[in-house]
N, C-alpha and C. Protein backbone atom coordinates (compact mmCIF):
# COMPACT_ATOMS: atom_id res chain seq x y z
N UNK A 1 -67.45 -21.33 0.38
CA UNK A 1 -66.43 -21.59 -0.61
C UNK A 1 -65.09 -21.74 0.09
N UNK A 2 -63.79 -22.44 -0.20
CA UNK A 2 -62.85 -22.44 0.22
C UNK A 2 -61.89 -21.68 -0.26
N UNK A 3 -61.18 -21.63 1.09
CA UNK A 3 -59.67 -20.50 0.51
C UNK A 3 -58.55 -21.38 -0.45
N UNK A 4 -58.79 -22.52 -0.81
CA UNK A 4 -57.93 -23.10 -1.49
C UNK A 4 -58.14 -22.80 -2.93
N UNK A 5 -57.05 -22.13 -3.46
CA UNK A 5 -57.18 -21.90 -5.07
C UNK A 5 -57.50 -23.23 -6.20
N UNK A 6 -58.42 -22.88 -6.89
CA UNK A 6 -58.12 -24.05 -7.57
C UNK A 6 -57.83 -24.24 -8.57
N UNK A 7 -57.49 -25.21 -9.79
CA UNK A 7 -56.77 -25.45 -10.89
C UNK A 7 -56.96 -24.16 -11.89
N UNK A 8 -58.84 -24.00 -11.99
CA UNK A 8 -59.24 -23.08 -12.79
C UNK A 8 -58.27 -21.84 -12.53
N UNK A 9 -58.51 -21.82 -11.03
CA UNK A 9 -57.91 -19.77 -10.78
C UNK A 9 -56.12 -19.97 -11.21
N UNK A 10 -55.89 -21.14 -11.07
CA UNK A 10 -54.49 -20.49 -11.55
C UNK A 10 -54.21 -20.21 -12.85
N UNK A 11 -54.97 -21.22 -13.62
CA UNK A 11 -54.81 -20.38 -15.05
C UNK A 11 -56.17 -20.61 -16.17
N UNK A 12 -57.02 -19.17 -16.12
CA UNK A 12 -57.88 -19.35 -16.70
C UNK A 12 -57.77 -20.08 -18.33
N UNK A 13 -58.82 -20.40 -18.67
CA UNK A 13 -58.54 -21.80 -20.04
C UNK A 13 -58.37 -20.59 -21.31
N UNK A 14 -59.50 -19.54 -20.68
CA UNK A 14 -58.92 -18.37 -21.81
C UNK A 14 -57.37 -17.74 -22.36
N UNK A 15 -57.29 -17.50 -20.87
CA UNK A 15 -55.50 -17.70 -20.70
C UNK A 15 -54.51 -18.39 -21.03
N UNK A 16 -54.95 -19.49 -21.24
CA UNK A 16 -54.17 -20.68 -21.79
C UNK A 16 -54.21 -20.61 -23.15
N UNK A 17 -55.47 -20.48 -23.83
CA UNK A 17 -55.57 -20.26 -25.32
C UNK A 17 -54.74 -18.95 -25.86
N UNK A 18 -55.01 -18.11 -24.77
CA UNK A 18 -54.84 -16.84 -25.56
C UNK A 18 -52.70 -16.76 -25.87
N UNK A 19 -52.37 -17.75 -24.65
CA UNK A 19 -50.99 -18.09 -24.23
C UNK A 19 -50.14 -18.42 -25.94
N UNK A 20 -51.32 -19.69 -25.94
CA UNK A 20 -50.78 -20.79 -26.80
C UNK A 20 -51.04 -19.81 -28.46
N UNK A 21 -52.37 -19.35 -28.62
CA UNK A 21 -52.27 -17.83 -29.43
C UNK A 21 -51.39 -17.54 -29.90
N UNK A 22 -50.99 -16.63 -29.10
CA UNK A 22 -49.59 -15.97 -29.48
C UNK A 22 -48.64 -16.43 -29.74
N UNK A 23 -48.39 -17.44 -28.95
CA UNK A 23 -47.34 -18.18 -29.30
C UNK A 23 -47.05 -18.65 -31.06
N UNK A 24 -48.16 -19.30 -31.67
CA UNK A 24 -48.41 -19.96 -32.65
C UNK A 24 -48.43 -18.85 -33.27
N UNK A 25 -48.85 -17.38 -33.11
CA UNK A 25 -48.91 -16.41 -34.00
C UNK A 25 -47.35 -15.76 -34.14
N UNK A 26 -46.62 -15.39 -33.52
CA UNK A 26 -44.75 -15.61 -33.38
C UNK A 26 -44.67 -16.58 -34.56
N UNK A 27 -44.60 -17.99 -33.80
CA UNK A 27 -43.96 -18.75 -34.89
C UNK A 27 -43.87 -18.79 -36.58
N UNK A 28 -45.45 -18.51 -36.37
CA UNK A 28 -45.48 -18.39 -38.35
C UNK A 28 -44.92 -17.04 -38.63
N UNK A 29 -45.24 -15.71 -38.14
CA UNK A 29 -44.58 -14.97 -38.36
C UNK A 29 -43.22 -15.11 -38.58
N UNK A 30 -42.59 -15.82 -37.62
CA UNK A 30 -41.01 -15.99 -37.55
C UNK A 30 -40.97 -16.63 -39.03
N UNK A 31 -41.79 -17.98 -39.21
CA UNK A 31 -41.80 -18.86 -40.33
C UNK A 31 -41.28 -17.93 -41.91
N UNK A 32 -42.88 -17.06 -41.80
CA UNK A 32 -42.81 -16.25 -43.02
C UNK A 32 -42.16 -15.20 -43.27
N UNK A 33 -41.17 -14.85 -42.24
CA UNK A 33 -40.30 -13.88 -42.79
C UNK A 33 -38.60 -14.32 -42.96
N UNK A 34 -38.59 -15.80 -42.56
CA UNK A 34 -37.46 -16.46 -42.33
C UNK A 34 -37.62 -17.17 -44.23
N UNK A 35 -38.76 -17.74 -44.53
CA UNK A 35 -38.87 -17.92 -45.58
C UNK A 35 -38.88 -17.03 -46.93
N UNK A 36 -39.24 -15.40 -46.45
CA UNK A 36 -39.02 -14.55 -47.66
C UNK A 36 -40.47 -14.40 -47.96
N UNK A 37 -41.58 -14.91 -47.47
CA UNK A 37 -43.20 -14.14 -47.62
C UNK A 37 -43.16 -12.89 -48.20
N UNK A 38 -42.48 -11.71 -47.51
CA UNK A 38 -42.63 -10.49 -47.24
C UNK A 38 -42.14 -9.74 -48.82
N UNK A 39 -41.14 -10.58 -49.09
CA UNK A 39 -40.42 -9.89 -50.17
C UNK A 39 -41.38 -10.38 -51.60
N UNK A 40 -40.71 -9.82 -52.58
CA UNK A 40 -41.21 -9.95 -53.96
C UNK A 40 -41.31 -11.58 -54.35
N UNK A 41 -41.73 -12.36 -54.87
CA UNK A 41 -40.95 -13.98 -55.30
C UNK A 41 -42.29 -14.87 -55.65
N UNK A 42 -41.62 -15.93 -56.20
CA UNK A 42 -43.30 -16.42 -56.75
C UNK A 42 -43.05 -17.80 -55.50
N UNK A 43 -42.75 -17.81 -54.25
CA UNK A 43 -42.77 -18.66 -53.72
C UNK A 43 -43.30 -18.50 -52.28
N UNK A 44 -44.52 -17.69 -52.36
CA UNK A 44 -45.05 -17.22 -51.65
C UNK A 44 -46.57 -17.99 -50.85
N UNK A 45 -46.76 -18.52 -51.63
CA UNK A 45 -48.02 -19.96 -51.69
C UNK A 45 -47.06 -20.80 -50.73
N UNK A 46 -46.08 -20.92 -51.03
CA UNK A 46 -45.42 -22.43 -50.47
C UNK A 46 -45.07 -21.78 -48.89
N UNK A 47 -44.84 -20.52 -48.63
CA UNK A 47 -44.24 -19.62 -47.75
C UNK A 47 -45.45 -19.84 -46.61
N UNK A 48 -46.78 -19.72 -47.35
CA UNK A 48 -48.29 -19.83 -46.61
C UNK A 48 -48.30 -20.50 -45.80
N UNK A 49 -47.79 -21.36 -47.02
CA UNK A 49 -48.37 -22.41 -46.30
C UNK A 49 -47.36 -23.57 -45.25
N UNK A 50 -46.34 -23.47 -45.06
CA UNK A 50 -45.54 -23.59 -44.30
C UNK A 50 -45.55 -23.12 -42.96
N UNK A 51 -46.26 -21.83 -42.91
CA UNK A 51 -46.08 -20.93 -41.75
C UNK A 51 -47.50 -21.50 -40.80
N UNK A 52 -48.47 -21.83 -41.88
CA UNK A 52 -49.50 -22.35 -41.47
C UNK A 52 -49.53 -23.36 -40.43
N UNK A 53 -48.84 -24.18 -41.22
CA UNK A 53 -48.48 -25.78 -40.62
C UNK A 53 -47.74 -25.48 -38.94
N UNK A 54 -46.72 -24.50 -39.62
CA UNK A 54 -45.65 -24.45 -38.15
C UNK A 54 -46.64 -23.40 -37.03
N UNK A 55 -47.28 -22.62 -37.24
CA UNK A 55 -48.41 -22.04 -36.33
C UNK A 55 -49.26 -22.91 -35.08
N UNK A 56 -50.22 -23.73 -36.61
CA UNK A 56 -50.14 -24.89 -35.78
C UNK A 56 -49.76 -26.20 -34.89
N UNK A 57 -48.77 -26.02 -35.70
CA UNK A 57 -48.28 -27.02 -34.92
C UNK A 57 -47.93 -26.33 -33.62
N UNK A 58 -47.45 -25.30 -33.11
CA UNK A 58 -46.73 -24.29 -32.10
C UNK A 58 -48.49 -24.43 -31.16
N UNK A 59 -49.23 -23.71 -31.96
CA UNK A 59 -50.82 -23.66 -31.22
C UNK A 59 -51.00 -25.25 -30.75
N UNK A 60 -50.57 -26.15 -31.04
CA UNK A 60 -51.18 -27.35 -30.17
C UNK A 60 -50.04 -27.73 -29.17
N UNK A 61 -48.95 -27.52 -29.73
CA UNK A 61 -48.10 -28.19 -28.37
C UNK A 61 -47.65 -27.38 -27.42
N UNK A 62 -48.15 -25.93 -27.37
CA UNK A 62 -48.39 -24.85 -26.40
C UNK A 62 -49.19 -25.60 -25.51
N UNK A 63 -50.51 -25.39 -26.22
CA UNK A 63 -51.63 -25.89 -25.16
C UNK A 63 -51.81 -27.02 -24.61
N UNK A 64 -50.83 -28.12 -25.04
CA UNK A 64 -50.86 -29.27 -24.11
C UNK A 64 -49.41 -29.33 -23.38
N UNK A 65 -48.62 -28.54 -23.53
CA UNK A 65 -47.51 -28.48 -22.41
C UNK A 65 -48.00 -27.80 -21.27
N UNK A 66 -48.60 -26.33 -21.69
CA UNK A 66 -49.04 -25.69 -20.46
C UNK A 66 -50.12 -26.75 -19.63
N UNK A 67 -50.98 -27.19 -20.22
CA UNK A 67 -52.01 -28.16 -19.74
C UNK A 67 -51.24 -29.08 -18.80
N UNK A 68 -50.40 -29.96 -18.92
CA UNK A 68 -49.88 -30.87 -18.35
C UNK A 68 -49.06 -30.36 -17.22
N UNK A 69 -48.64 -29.01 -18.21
CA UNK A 69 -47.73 -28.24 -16.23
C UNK A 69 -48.87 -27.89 -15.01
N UNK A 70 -50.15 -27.25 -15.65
CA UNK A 70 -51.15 -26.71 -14.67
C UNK A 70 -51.49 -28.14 -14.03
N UNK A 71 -51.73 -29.32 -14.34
CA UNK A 71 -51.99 -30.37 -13.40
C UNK A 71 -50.92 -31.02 -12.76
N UNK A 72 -49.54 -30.26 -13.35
CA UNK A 72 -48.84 -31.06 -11.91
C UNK A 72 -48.80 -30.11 -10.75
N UNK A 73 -49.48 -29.19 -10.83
CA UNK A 73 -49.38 -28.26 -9.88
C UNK A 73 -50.37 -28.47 -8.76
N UNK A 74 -50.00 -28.53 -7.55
CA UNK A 74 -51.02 -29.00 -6.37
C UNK A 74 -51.29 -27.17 -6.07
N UNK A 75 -52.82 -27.66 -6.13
CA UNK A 75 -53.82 -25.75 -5.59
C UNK A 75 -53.36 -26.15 -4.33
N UNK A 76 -53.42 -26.72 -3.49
CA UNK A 76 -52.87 -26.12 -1.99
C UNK A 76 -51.69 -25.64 -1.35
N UNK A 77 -50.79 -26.56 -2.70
CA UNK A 77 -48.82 -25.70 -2.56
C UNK A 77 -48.90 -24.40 -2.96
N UNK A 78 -50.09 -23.79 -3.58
CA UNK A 78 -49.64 -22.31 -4.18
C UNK A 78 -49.80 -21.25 -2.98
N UNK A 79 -50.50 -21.74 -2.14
CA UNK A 79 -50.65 -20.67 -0.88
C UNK A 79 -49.82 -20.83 -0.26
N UNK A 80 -48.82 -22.17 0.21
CA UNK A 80 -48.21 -22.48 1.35
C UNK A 80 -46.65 -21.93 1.47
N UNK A 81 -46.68 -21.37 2.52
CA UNK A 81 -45.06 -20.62 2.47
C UNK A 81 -43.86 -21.81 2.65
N UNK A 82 -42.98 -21.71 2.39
CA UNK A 82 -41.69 -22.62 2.78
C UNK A 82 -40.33 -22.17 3.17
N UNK A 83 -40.17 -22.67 4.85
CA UNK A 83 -39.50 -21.92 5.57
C UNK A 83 -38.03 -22.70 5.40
N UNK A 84 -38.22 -23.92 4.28
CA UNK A 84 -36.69 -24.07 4.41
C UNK A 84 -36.54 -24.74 3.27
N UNK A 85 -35.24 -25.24 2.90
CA UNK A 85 -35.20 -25.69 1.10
C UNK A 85 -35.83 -26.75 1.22
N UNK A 86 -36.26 -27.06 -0.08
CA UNK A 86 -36.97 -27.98 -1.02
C UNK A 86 -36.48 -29.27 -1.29
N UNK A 87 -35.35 -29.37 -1.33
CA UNK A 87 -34.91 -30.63 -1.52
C UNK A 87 -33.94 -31.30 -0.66
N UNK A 88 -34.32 -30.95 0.97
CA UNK A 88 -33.52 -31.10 1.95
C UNK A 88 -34.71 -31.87 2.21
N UNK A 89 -34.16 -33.00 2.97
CA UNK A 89 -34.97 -34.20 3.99
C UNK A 89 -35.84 -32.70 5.24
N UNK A 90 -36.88 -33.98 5.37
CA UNK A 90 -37.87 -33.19 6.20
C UNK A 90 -36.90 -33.36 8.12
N UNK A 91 -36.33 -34.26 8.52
CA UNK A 91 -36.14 -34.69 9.51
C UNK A 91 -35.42 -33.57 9.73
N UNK A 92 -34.64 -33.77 11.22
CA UNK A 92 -33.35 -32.74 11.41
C UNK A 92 -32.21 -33.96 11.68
N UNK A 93 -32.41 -35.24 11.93
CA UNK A 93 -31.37 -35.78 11.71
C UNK A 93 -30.48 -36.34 10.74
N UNK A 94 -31.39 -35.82 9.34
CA UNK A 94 -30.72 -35.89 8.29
C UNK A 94 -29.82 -34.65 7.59
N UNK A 95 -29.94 -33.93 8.64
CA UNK A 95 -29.45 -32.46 8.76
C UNK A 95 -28.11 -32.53 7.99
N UNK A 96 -27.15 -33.06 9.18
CA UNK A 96 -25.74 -33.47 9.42
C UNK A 96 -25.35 -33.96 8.10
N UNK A 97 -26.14 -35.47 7.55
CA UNK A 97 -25.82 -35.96 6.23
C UNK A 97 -25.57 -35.15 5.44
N UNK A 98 -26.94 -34.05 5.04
CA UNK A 98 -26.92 -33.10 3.75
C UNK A 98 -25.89 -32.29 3.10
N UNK A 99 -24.54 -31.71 4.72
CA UNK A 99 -23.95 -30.80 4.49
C UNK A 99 -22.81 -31.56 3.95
N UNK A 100 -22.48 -32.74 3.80
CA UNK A 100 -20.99 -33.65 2.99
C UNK A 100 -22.12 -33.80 1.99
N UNK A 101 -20.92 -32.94 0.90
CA UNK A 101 -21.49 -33.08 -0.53
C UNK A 101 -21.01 -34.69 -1.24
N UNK A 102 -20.00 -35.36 -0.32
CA UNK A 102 -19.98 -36.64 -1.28
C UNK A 102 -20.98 -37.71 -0.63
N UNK A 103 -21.79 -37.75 0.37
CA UNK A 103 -22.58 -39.18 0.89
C UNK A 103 -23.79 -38.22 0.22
N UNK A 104 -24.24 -39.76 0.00
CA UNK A 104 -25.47 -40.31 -1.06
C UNK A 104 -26.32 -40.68 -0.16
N UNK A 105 -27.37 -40.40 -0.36
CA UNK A 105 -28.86 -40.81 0.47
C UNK A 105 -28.63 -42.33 0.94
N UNK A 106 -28.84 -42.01 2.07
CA UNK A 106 -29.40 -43.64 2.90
C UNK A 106 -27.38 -44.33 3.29
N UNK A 107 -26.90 -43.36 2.77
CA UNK A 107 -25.42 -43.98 3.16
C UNK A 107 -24.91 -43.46 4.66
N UNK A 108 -24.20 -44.11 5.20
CA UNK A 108 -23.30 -43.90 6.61
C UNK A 108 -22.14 -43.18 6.48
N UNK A 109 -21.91 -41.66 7.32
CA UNK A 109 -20.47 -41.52 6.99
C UNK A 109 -19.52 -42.01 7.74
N UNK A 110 -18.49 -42.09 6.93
CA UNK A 110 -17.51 -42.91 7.14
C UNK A 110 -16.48 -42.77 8.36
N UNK A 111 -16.18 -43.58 8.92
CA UNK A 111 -15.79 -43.27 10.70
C UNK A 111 -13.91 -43.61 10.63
N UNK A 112 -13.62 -42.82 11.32
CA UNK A 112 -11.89 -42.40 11.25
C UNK A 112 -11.44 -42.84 12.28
């Protein structure tokens, strides 16, 4: 077997459901007490069913945001350490460029 983690281990699908779960279970809650469920009123059917809708709706676009983040995620970046920033050029002669905050990628600085 390999030491490379893979999609599964980073986030089990149970995990993901159970994520998106809760989530959707919050929302209607939030729904039905923002609407007055809780209290006395004959508008309590409509309260249902509102909370229903917004639950679900929360339960599906949980689980396909998280979904879409777990595949942009490369299993072999999760092990790999990084010994220097992220959004610095790999070279060292782009070193010099990086530190003038006004030149723009691929530009020349300007000679005096």
């Amino acid at each position: 077997m390999t030491d490379k983690p893979t999609r599964r281990d980073l986030m089990k699908p149970v995990q993901l459901l159970g994520l998106a779960f809760v989530a959707a279970l919050f929302a209607g809650v939030v729904t039905l007490v923002s609407m007055g469920f809780f209290q006395n009123g004959d508008k309590s059917g409509n309260a249902l069913m509102i909370g229903g809708i917004v639950a679900g709706i929360t339960f599906i676009v949980v689980l396909v945001v998280t979904a879409l983040l777990i595949l942009a995620v490369d299993p072999a970046d999760v092990t790999k350490t990084l010994d220097r920033p992220v959004l610095l050029p790999k070279d060292e002669s782009a070193g010099d460029a990086a530190s003038d905050p006004d030149a723009t990628p691929g530009s020349t600085p300007p000679t005096r």
